[in-house]
Protein backbone atom coordinates (compact mmCIF):
# COMPACT_ATOMS: atom_id res chain seq x y z
CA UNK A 1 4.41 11.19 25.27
CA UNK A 2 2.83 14.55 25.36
CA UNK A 3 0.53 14.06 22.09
CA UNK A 4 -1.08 10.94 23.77
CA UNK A 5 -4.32 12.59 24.12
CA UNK A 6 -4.01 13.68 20.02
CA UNK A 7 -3.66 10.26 19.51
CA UNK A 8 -6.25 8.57 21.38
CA UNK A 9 -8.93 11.17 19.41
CA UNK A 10 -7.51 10.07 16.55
CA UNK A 11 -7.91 6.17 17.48
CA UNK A 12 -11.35 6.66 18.68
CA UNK A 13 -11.94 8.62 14.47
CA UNK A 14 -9.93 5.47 13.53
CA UNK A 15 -12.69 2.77 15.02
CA UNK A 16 -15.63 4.70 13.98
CA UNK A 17 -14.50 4.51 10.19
CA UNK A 18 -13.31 1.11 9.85
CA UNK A 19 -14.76 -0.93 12.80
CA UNK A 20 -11.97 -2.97 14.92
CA UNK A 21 -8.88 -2.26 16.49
CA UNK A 22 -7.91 -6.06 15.73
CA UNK A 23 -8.91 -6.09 12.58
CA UNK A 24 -6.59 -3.86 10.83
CA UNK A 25 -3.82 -4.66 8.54
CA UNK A 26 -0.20 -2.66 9.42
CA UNK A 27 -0.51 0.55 6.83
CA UNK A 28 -3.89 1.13 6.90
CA UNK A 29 -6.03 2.63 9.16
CA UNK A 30 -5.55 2.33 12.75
CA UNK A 31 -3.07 -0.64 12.14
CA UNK A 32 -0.92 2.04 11.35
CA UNK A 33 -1.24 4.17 13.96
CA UNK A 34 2.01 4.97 16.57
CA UNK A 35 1.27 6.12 20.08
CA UNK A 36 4.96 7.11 20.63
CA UNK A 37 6.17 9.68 18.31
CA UNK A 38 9.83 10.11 16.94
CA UNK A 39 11.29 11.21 19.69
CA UNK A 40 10.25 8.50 22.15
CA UNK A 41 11.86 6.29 19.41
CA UNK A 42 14.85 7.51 19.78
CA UNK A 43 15.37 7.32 23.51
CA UNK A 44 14.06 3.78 23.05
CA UNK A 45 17.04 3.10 21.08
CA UNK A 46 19.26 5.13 23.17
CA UNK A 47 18.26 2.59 25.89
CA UNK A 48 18.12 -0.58 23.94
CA UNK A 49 21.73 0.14 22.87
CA UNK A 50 22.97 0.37 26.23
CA UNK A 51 21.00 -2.55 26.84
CA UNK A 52 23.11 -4.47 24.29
CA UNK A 53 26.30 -3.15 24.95
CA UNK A 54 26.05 -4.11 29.11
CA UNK A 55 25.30 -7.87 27.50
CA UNK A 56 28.91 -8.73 26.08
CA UNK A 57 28.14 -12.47 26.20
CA UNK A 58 25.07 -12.35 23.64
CA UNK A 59 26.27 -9.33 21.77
CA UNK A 60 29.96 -9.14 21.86
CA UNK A 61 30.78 -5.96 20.05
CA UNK A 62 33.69 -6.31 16.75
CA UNK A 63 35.97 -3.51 18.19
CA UNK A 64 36.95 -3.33 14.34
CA UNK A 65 37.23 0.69 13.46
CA UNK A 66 38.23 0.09 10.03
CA UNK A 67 35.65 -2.15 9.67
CA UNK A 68 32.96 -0.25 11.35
CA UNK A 69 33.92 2.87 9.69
CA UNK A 70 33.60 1.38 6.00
CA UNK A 71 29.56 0.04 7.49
CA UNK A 72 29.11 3.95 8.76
CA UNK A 73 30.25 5.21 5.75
CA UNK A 74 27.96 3.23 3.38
CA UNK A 75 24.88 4.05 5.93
CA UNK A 76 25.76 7.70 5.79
CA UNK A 77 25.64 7.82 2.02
CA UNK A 78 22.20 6.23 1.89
CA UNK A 79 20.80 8.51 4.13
CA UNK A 80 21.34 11.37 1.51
CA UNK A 81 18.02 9.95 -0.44
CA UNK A 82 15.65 12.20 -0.15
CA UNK A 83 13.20 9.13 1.26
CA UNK A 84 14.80 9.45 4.70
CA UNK A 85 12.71 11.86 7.11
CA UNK A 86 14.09 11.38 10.58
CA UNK A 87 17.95 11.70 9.87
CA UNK A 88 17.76 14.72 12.36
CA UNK A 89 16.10 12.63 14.78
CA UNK A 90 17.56 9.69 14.93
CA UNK A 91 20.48 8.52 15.91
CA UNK A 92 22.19 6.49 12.69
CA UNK A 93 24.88 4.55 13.62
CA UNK A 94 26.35 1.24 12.98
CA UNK A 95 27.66 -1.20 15.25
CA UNK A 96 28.84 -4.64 14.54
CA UNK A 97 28.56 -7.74 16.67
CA UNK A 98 31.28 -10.49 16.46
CA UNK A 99 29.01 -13.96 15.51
CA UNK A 100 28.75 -16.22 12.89
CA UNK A 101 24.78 -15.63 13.28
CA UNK A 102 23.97 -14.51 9.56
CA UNK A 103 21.60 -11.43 10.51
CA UNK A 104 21.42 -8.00 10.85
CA UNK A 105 18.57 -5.74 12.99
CA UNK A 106 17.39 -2.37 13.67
CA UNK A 107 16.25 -0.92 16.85
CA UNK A 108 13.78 2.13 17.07
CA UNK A 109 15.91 5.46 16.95
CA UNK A 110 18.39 4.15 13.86
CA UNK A 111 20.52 2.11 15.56
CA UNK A 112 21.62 -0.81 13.13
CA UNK A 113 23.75 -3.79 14.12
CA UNK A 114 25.16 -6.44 11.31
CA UNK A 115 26.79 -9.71 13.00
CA UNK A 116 29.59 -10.95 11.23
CA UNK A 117 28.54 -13.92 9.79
CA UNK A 118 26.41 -11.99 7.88
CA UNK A 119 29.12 -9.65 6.98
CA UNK A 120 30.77 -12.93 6.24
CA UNK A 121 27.54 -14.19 4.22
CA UNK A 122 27.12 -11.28 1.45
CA UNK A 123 28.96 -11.55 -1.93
CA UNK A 124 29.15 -7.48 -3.10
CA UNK A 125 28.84 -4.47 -1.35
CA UNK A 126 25.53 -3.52 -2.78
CA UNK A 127 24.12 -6.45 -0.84
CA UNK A 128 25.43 -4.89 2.12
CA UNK A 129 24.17 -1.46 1.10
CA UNK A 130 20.50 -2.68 0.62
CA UNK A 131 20.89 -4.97 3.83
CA UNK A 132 21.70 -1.96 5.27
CA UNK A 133 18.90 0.34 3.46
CA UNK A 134 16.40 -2.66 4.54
CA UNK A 135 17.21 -2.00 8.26
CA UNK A 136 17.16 2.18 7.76
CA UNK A 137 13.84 1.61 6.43
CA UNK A 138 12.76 -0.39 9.45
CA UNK A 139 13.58 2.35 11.78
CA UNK A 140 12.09 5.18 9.44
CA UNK A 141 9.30 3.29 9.12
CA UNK A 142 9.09 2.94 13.14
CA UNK A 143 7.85 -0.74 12.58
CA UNK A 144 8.82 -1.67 16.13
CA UNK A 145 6.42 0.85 17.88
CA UNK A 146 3.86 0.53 15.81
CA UNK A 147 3.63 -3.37 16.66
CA UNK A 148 4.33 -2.06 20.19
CA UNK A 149 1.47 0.31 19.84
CA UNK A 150 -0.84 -2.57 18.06
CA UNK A 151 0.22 -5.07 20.84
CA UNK A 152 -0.53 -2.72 23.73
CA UNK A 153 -4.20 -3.47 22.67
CA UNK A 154 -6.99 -0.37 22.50
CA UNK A 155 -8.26 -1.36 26.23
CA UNK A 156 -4.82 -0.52 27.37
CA UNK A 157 -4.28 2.85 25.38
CA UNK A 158 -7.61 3.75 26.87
CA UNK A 159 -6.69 3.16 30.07
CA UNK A 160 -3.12 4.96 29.77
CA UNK A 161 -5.12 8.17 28.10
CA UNK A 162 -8.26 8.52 30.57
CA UNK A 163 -6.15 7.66 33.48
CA UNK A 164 -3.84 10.44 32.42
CA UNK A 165 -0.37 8.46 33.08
CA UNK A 166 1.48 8.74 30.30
CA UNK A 167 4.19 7.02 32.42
CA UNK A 168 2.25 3.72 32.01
CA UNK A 169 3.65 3.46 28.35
CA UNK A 170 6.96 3.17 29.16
CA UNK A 171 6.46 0.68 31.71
CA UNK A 172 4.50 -1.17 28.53
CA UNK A 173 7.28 -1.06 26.45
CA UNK A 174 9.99 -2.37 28.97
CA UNK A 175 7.51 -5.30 29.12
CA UNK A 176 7.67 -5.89 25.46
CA UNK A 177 11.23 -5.24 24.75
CA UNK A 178 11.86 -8.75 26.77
CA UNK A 179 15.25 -9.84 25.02
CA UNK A 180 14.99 -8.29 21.15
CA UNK A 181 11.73 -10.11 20.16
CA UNK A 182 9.59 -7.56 19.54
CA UNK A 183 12.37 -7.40 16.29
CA UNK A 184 10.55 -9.91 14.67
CA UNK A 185 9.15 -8.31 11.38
CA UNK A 186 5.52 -9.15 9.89
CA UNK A 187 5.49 -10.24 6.44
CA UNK A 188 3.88 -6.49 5.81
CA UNK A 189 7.12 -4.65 7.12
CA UNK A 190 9.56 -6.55 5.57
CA UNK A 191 7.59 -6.25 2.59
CA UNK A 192 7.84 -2.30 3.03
CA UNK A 193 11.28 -2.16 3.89
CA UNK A 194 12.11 -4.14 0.61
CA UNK A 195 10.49 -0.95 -1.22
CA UNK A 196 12.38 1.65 0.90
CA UNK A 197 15.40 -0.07 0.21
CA UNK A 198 15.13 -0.12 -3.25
CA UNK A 199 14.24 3.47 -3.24
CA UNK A 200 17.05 4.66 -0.96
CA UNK A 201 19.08 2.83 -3.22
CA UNK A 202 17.85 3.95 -6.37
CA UNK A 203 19.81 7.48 -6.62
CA UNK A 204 22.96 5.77 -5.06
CA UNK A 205 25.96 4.61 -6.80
CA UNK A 206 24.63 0.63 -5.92
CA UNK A 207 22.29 -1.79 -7.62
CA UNK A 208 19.04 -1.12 -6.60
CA UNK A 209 17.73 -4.53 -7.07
CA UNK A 210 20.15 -5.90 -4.84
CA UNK A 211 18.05 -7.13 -2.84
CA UNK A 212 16.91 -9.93 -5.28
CA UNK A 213 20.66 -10.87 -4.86
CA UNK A 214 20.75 -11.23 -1.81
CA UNK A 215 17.23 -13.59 -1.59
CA UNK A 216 18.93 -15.93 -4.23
CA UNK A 217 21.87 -15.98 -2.24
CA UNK A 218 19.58 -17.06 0.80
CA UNK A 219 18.27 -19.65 -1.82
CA UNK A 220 21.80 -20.99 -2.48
CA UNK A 221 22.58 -21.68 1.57
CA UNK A 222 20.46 -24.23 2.25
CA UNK A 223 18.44 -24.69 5.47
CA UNK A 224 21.26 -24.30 7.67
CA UNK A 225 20.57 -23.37 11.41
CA UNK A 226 22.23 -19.71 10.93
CA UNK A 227 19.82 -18.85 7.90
CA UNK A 228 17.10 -20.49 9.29
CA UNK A 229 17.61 -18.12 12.39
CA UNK A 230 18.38 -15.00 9.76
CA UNK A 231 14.75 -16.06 8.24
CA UNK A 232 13.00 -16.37 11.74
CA UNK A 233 13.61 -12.53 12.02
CA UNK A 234 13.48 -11.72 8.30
CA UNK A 235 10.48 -13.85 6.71
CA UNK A 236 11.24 -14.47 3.41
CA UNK A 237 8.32 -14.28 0.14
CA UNK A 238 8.26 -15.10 -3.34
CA UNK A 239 5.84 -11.92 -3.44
CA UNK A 240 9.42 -9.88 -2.03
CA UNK A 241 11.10 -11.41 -5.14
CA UNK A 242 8.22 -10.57 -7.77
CA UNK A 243 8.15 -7.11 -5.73
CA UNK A 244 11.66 -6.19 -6.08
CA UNK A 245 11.31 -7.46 -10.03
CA UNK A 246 8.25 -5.19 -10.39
CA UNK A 247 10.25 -2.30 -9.33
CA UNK A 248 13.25 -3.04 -11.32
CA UNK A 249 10.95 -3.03 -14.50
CA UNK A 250 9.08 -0.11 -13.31
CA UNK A 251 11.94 2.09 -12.92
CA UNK A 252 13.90 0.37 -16.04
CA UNK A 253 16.78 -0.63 -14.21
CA UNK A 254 19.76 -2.18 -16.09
CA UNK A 255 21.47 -5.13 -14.99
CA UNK A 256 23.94 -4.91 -12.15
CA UNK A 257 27.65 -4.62 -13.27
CA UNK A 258 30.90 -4.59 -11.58
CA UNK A 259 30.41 -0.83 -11.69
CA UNK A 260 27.42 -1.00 -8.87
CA UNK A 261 27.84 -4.41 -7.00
CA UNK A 262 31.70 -3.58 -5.98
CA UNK A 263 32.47 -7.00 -5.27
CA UNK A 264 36.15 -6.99 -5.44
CA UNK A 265 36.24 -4.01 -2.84
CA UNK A 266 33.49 -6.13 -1.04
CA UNK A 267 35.56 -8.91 -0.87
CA UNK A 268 39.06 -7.23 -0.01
CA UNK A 269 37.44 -5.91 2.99
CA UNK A 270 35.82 -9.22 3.92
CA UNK A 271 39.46 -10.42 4.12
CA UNK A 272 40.37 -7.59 6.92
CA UNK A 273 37.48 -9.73 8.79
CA UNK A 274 38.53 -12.73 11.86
């Protein structure tokens, strides 16, 4: 919280140059700016894990360590890309929450929970590693805060910067971290995690494009209540699709082989799953 006051000069530059807080599109401008800094996430996700962890009836944790360990292992290798800036900062680690909800989410601070339906859901293991790189980028992209800081509204970051209580902002984002709603993604982050994920993944032993896979794979289920809940949280695009396809092109990707999907390990591990 102590660069509060750098970043209300900065809004105030921010609305001369472009016009309206409201106005602004996520990335550009003042749409993109973050009154919390890395740090702050981080302690929010400290205290949102917690949070889920004292809730065992709506997250009951999969006290799985083989299973766990193989998620943490595949996280840990995609934060080697050199794309990842906070791995100091944050706190990467994977839990896993027994459900047959098909989903997966990320809270500020790197902490990444997949469900196991959706553990259940994925075919190979390089849908699980860009799943997985999806949610990384939605932390290192510190999506959540920056809607916080869009929500809070420039009359309230005035009023939390010229009234000098710094405090206030935490009270703010208890208020909007009411259940995990505030995890519901605009079309414009998912869009940008697509591209991190596909970048994490493109130095990484897995099929970068999986994450085409995993959209047609979406496409195959059907409106069923758990992916229509996966795509509540996770807004699906046909501009995601061309996206990914762009990038596959751009970067002259070959088509994905046993060699980088893994399937068969990906599907002798779903077996160790109840």
């Amino acid at each position: 919280m102590r660069t509060v006051k750098f970043y209300f000069i900065y809004a105030v530059m921010a609305i001369a140059s472009i016009g309206a807080f409201s106005g602004c599109e996520s990335g550009t401008g003042i749409g993109d700016l973050n009154l919390y800094s890395p740090s702050d996430d981080a302690q929010m996700g400290a205290q949102l894990d917690a949070e889920i962890r004292n809730l065992p009836n709506e997250y009951p944790i999969y006290n799985n360590a083989a299973a766990t360990q193989y998620l943490q292992s595949i996280m840990n290798e995609i934060l080697t890309s050199d794309h990842i800036k906070y791995r100091d900062v944050f706190t990467y680690k994977v839990t896993i929450i027994q459900s047959e909800t098909i989903n997966a989410f990320a809270t500020p601070g790197g902490y990444v929970y997949f469900y196991t339906g959706m553990l259940k859901f994925l075919e190979n293991e390089a849908m699980l590693a860009s799943v997985m790189a999806h949610e990384i980028a939605h932390a290192e992209r510190r999506h959540a805060t920056k809607r916080m800081t869009k929500q809070m509204g420039l009359s309230v970051l005035l009023s939390v910067v010229l009234g000098n209580n710094p405090a206030q902002l935490t009270e703010i984002a208890a208020n909007l971290f009411t259940g995990l709603e505030f995890l519901r993604n605009s079309r414009e982050d998912e869009a940008e995690s697509d591209e991190y994920s596909f970048k994490y993944l493109l130095t990484s032993k897995w099929y970068p494009g999986a994450g085409k896979l995993f959209f047609e794979l979406i496409a195959k289920g059907g409106t069923t209540s758990a992916i229509e809940e996966l795509l509540s949280t996770h807004p699906p695009d046909e501009k995601r699709i061309a996206a990914i396809e762009a990038m596959i092109q751009e970067y002259n990707v070959a088509p994905p082989t046993e060699a980088n999907l893994f399937t068969q390990r990906y599907q002798q591990f779903k077996q160790t799953l109840n």
